[in-house]
C-alpha atoms as a PDB file:
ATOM      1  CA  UNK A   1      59.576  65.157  45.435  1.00  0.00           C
ATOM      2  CA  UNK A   2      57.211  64.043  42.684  1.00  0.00           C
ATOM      3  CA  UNK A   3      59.575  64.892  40.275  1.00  0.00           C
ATOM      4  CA  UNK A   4      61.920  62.717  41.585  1.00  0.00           C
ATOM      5  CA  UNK A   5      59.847  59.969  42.125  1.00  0.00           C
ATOM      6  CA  UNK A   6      58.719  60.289  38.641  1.00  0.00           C
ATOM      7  CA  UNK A   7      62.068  60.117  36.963  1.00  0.00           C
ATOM      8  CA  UNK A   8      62.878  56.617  38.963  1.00  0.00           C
ATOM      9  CA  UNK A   9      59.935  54.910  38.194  1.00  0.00           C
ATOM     10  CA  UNK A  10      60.681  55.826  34.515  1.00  0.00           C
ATOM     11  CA  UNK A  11      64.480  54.478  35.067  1.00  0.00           C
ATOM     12  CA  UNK A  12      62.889  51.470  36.642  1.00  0.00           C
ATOM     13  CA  UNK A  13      60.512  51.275  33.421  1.00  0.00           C
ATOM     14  CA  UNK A  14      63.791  51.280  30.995  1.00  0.00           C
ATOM     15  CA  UNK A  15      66.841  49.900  32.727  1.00  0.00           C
ATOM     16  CA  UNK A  16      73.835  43.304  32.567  1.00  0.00           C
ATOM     17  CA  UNK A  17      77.230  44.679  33.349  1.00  0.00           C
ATOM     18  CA  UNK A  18      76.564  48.382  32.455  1.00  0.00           C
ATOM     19  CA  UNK A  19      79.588  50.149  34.373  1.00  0.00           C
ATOM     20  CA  UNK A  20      78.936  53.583  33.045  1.00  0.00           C
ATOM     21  CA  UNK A  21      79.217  56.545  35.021  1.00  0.00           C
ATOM     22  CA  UNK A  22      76.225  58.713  33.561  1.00  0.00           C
ATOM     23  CA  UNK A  23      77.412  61.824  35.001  1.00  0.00           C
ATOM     24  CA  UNK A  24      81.008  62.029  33.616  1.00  0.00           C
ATOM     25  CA  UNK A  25      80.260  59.882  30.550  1.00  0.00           C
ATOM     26  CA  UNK A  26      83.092  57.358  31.631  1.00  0.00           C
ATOM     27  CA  UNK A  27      83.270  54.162  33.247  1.00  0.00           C
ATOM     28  CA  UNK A  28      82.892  54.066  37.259  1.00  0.00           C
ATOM     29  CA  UNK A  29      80.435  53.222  39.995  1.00  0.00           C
ATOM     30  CA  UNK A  30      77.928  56.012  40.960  1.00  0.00           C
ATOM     31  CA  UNK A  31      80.439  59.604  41.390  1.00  0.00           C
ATOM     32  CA  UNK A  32      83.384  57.571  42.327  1.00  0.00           C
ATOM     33  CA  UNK A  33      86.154  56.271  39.415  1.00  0.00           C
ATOM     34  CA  UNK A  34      86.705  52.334  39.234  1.00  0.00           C
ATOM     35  CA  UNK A  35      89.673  50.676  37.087  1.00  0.00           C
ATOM     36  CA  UNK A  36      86.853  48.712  35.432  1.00  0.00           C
ATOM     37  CA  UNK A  37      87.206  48.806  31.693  1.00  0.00           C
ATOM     38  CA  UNK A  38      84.429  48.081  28.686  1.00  0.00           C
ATOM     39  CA  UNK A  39      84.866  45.595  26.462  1.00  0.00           C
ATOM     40  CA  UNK A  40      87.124  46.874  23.389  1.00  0.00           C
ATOM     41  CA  UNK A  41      85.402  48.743  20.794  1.00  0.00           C
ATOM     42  CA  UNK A  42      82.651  49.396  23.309  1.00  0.00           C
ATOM     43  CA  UNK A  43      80.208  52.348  21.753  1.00  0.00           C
ATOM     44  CA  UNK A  44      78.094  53.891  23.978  1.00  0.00           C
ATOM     45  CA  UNK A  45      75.198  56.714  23.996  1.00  0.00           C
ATOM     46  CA  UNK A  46      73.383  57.700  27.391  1.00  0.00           C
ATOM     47  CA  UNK A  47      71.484  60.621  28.922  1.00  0.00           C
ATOM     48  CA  UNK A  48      70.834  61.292  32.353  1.00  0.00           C
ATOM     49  CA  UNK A  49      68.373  63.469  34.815  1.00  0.00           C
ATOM     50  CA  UNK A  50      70.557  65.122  37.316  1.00  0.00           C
ATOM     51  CA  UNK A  51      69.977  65.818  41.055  1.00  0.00           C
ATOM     52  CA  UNK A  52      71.506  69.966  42.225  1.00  0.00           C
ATOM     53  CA  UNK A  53      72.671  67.726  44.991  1.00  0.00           C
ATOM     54  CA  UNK A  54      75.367  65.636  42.488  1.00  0.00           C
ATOM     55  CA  UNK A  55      76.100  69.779  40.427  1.00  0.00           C
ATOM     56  CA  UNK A  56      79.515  70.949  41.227  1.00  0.00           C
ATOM     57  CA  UNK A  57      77.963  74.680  40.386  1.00  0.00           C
ATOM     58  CA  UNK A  58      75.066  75.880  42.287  1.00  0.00           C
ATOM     59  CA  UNK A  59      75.596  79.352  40.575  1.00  0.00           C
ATOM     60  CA  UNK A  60      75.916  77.952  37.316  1.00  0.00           C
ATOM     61  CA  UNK A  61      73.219  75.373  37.156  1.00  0.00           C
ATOM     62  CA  UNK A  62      71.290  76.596  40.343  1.00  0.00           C
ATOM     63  CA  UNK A  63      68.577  74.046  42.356  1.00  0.00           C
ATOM     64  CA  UNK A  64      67.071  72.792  39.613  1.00  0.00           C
ATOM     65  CA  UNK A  65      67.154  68.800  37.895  1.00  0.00           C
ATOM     66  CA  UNK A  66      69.225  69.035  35.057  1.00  0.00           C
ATOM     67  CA  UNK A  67      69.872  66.513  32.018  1.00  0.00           C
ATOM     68  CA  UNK A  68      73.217  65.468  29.961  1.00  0.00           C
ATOM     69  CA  UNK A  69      73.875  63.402  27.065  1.00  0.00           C
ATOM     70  CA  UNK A  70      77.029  62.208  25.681  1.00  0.00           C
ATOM     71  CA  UNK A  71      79.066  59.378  23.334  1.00  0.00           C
ATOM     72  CA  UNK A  72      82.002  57.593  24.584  1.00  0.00           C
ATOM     73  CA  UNK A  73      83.853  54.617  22.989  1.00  0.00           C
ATOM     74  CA  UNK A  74      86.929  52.336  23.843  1.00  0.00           C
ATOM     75  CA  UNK A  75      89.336  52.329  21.198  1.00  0.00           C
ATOM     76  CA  UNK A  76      91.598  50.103  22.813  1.00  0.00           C
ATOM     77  CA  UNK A  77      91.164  47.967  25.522  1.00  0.00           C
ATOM     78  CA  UNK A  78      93.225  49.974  27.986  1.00  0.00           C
ATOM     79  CA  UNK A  79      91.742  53.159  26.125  1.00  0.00           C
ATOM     80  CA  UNK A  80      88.758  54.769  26.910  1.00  0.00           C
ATOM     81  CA  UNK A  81      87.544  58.280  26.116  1.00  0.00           C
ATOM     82  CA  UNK A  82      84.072  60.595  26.429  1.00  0.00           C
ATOM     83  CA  UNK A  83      82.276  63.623  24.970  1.00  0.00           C
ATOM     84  CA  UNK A  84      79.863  64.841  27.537  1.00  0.00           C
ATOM     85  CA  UNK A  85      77.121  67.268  27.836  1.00  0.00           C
ATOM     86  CA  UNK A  86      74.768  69.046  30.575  1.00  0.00           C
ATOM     87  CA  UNK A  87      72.394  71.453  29.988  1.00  0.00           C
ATOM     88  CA  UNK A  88      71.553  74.339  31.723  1.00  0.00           C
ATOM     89  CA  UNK A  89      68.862  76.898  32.416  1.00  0.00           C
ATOM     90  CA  UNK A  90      69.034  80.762  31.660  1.00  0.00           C
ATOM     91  CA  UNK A  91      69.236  83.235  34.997  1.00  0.00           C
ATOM     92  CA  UNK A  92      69.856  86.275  35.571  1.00  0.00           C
ATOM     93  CA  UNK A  93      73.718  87.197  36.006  1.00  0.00           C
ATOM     94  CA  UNK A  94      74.782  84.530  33.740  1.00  0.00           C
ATOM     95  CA  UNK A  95      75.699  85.364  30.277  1.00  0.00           C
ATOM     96  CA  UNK A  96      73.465  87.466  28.400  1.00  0.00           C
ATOM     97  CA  UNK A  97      70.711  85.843  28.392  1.00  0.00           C
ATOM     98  CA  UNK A  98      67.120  87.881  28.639  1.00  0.00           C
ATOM     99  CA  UNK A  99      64.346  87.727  31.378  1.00  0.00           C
ATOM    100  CA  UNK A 100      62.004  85.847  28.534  1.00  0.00           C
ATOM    101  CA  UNK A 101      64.521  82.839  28.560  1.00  0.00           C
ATOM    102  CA  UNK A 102      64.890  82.576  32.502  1.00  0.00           C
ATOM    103  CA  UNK A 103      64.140  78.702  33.617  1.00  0.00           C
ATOM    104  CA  UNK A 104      64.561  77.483  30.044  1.00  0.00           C
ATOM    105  CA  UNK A 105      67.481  75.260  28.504  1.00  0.00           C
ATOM    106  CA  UNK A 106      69.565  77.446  26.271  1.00  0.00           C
ATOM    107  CA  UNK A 107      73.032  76.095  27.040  1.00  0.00           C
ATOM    108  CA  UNK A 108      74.916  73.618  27.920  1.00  0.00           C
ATOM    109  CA  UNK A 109      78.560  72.786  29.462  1.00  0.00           C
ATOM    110  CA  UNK A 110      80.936  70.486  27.013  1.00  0.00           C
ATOM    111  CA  UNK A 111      83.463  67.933  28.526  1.00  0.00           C
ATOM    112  CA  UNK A 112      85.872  65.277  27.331  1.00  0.00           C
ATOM    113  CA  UNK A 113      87.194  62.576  28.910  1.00  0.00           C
ATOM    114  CA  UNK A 114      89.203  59.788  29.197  1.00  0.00           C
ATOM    115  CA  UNK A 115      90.441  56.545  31.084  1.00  0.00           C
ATOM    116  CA  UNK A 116      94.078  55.057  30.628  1.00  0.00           C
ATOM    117  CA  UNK A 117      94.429  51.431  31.970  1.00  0.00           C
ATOM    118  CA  UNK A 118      97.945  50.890  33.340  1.00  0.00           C
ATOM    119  CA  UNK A 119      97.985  47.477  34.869  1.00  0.00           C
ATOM    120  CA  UNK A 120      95.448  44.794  34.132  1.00  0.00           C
ATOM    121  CA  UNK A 121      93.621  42.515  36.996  1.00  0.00           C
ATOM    122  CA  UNK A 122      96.066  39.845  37.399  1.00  0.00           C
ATOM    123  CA  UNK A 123      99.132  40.287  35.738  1.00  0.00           C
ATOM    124  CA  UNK A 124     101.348  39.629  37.885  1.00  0.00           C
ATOM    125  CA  UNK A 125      99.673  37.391  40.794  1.00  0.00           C
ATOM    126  CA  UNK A 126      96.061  36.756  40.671  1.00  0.00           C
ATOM    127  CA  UNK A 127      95.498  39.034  43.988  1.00  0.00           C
ATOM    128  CA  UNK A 128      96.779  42.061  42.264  1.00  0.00           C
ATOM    129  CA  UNK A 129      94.307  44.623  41.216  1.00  0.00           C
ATOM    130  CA  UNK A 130      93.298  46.445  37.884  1.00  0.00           C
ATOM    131  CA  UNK A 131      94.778  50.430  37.556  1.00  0.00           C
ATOM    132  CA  UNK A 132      93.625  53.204  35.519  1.00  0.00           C
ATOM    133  CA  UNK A 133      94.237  56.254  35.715  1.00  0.00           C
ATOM    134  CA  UNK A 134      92.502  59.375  34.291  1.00  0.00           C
ATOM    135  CA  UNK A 135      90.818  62.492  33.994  1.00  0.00           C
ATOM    136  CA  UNK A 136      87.370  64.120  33.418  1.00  0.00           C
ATOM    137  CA  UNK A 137      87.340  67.946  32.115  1.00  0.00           C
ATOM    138  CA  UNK A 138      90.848  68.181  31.761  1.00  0.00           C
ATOM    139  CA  UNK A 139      90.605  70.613  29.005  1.00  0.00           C
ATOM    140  CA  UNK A 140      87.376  72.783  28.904  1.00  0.00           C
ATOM    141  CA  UNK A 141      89.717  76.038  30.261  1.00  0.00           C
ATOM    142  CA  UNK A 142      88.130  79.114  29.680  1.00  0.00           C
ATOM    143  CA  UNK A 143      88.621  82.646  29.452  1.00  0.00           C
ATOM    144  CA  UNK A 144      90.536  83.038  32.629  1.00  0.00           C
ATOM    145  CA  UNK A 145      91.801  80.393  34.801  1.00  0.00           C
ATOM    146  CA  UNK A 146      90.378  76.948  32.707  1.00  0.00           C
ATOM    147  CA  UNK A 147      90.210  73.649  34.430  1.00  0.00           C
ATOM    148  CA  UNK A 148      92.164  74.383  37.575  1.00  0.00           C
ATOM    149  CA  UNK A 149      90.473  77.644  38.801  1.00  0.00           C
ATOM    150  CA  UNK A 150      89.180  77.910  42.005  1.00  0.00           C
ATOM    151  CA  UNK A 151      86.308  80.492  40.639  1.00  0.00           C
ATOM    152  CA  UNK A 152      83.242  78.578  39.922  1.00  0.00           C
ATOM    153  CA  UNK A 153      82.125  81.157  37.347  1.00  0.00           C
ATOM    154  CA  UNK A 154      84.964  79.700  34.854  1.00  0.00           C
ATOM    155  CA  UNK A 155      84.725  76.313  33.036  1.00  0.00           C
ATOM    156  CA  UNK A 156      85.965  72.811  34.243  1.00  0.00           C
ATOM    157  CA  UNK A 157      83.175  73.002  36.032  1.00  0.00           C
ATOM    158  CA  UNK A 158      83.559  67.856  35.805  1.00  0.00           C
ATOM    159  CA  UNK A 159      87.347  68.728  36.267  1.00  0.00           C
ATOM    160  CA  UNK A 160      88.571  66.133  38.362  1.00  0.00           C
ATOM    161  CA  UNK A 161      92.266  63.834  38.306  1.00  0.00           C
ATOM    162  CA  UNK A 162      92.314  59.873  39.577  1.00  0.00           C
ATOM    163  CA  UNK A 163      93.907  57.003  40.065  1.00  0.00           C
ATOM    164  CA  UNK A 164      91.802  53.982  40.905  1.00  0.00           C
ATOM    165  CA  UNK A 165      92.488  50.502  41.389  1.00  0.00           C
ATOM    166  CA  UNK A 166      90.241  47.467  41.084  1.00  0.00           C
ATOM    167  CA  UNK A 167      89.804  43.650  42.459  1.00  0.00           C
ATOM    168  CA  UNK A 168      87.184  41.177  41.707  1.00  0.00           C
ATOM    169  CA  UNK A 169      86.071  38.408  44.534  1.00  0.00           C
ATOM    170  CA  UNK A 170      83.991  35.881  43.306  1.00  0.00           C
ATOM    171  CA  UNK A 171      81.721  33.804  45.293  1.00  0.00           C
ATOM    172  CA  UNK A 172      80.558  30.554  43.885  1.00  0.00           C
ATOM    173  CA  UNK A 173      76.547  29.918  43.130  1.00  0.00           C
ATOM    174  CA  UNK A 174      75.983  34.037  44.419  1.00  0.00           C
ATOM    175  CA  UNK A 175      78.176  36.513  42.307  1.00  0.00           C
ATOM    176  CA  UNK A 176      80.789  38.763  42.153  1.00  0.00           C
ATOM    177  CA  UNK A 177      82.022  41.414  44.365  1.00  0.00           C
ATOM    178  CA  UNK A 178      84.023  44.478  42.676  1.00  0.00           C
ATOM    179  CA  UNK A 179      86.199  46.740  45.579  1.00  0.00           C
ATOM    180  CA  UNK A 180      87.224  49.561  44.568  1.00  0.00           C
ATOM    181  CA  UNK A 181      89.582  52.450  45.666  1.00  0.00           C
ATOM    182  CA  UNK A 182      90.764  55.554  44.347  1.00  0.00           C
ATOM    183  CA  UNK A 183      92.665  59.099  44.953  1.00  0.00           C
ATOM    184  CA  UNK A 184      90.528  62.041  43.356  1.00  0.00           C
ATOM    185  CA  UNK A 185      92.193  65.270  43.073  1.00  0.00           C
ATOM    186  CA  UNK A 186      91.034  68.902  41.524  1.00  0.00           C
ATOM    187  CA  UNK A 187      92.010  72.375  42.247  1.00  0.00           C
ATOM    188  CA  UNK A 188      88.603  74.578  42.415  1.00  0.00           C
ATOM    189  CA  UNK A 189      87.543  75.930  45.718  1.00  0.00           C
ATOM    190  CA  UNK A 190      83.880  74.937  44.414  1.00  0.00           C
ATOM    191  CA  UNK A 191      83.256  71.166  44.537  1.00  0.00           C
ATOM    192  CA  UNK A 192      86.951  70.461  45.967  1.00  0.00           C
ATOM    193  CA  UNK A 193      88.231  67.048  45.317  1.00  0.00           C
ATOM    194  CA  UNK A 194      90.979  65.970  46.785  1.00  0.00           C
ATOM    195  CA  UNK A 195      90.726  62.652  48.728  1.00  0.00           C
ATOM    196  CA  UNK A 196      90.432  59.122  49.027  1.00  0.00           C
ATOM    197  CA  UNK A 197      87.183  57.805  47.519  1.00  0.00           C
ATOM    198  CA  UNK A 198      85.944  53.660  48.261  1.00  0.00           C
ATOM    199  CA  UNK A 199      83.350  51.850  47.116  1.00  0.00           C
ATOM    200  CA  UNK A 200      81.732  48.288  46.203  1.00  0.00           C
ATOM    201  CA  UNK A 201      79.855  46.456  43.855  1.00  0.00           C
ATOM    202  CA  UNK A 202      77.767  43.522  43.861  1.00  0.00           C
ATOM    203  CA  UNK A 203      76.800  41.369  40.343  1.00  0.00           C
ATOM    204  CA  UNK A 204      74.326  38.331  41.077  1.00  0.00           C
ATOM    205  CA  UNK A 205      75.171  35.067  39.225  1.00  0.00           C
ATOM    206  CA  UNK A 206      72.706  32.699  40.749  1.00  0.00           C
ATOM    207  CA  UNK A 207      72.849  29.165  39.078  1.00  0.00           C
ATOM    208  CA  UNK A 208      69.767  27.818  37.410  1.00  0.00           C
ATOM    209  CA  UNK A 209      67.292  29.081  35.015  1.00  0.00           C
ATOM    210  CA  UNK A 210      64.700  30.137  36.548  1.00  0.00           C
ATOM    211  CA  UNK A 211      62.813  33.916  35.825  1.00  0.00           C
ATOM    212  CA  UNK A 212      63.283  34.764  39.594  1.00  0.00           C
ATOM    213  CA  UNK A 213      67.005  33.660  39.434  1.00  0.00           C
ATOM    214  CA  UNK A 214      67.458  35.096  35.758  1.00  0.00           C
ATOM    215  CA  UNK A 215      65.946  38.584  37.012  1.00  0.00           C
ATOM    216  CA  UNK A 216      68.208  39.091  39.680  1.00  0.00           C
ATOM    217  CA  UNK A 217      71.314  38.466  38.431  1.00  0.00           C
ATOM    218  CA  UNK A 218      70.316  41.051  36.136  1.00  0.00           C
ATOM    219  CA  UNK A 219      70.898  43.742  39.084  1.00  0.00           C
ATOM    220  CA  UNK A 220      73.854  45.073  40.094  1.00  0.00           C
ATOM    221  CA  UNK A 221      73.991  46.764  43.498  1.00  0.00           C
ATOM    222  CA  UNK A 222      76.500  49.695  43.963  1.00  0.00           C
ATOM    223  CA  UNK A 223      77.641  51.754  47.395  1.00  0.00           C
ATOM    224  CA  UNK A 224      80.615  54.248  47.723  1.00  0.00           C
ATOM    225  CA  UNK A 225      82.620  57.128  49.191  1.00  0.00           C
ATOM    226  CA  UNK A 226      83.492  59.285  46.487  1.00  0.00           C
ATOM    227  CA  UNK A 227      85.488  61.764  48.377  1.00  0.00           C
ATOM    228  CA  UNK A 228      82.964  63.868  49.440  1.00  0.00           C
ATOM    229  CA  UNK A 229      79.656  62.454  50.007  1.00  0.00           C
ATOM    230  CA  UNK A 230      78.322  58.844  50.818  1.00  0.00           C
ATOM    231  CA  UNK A 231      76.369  57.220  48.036  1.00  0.00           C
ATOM    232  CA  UNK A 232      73.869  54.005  47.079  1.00  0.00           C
ATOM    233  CA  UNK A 233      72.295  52.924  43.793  1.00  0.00           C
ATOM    234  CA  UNK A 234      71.699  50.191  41.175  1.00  0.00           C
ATOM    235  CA  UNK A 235      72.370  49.232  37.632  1.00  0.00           C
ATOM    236  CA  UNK A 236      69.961  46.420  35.799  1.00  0.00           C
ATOM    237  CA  UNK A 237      69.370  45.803  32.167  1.00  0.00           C
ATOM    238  CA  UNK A 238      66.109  44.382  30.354  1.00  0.00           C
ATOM    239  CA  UNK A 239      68.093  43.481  27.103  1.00  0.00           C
ATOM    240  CA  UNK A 240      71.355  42.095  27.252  1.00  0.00           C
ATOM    241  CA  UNK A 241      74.401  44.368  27.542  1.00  0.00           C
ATOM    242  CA  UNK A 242      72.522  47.062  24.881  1.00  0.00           C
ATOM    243  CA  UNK A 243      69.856  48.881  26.481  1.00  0.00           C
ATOM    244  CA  UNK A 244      70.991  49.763  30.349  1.00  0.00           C
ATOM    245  CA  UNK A 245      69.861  51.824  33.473  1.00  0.00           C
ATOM    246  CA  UNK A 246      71.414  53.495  36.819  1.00  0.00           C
ATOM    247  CA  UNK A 247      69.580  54.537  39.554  1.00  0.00           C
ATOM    248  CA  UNK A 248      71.265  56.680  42.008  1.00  0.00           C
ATOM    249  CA  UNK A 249      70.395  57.930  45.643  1.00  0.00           C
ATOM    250  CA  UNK A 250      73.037  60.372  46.540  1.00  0.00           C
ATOM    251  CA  UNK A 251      73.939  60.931  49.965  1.00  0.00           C
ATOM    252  CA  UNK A 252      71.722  57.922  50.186  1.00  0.00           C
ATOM    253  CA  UNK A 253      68.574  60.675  49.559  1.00  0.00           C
ATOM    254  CA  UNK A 254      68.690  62.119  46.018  1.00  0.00           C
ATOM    255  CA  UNK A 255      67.592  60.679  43.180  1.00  0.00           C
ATOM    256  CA  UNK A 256      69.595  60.967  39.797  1.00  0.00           C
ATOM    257  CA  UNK A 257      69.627  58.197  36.957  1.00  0.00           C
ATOM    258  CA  UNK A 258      70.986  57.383  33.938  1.00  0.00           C
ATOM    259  CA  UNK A 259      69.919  55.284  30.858  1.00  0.00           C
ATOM    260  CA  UNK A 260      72.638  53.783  29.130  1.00  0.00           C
ATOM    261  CA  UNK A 261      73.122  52.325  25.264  1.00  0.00           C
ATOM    262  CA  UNK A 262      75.812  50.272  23.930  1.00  0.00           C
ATOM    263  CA  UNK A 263      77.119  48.802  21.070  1.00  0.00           C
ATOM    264  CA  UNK A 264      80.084  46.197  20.673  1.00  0.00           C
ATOM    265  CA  UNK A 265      81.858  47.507  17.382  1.00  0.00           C
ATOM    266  CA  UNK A 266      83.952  44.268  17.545  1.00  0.00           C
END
């Protein structure tokens, strides 16, 4: 519990529209997709402290907080793709590894990703929503079985296959509400997905120029479904659109967080 205390007052310590999934190095709310896009040539770098509770591999990673780092970049506007990585302790039955390296980081799990938008916010009457689909882990197979097994010992351990769609509300002198919907799929008996998955966002735009006013709309207040498990959090940023933070409770209980870096290539 200290630990986890610990790691959100530090995300407090170093967190505007951030939209990046920390865990699967894409674009989303907290676990669930969104059809929310960066801006084009969007760079980004972020690491992340993960919760076992948010681990689709409790004999891979075990019940330990784990971290993950990764790049992503959108070459396109309607293309966005990731490099992930999350580390992972040496135990016994896993690998090769030796009793001397038990508890310590000496690997780590490798993922790409990537987001196609297929229909933009709008196009065709201003009600209609924004649609993306993609993928996360498509491609990490492994020895036996790759992406689609349902043995958690084999790789794909992010693998997961969406559509989500998008629509912005905006409310006049309070913000901007994001809903969000979308159809998760994988085939692994170990963290199944294969469901419906809702959520919401909130974005402050109070008018004026006050600190107090200037501060909040700053924060950006997330809730969701993602399929499996119920989840709350927030996203605020102390510089700009270049130096961001998530803070996660999943299940509404477990801390995880994300700090987020980005650059505008364009």
């Amino acid at each position: 519990m200290k630990k986890s205390w610990l790691l959100f007052i530090i995300g407090i310590c170093i967190i505007e529209h951030v939209k990046a999934q920390y865990m699967y190095a894409t674009t989303g709310l907290l676990q669930m997709p969104t059809a929310e896009m960066q801006k084009d040539k969007t760079f980004m770098f972020g690491v992340g402290a993960l919760s076992p509770q948010i681990i689709p591999s409790k004999e891979w990673w075990g019940n330990y907080y784990t971290l993950n780092y990764y790049v992503n970049i959108t070459i396109f506007p309607w293309l966005e793709v990731g490099y992930n990585c999350v580390l992972v302790k040496a135990k016994p039955g896993i690998y090769h590894w030796v009793p001397s390296t038990y508890g310590k980081f000496v690997n780590q799990d490798r993922s790409f990703h990537g987001r196609l938008r297929v229909w933009k916010e709008g196009w065709w009457k201003e009600w209609t929503p924004q649609i993306v689909i993609g993928a996360n882990d498509p491609t990490t197979g492994s020895w036996n079985g790759g992406a689609a097994s349902d043995d958690e010992r084999y790789n794909g351990f992010f693998c997961r296959y969406y559509v989500a769609a998008t629509k912005h509300l905006a409310f006049e002198k309070y913000g901007n509400l994001g809903v969000h919907v979308a159809y998760v799929y994988n085939k692994k008996d170990v963290h199944h997905l294969n469901g419906p998955a809702i959520g919401a966002n909130f974005r402050f735009q109070l008018p004026g120029n006050q600190p107090l006013a200037k501060a909040i709309n700053k924060l950006n207040l997330m809730a969701e479904y993602d399929s499996r498990t119920v989840n709350c959090g927030f996203e605020y940023s102390f510089w700009k659109d270049y130096i961001n933070a998530v803070v996660e409770f999943n299940r509404c209980r477990y801390f995880s967080g994300g700090i987020v870096f980005k650059l505008h290539l364009k």
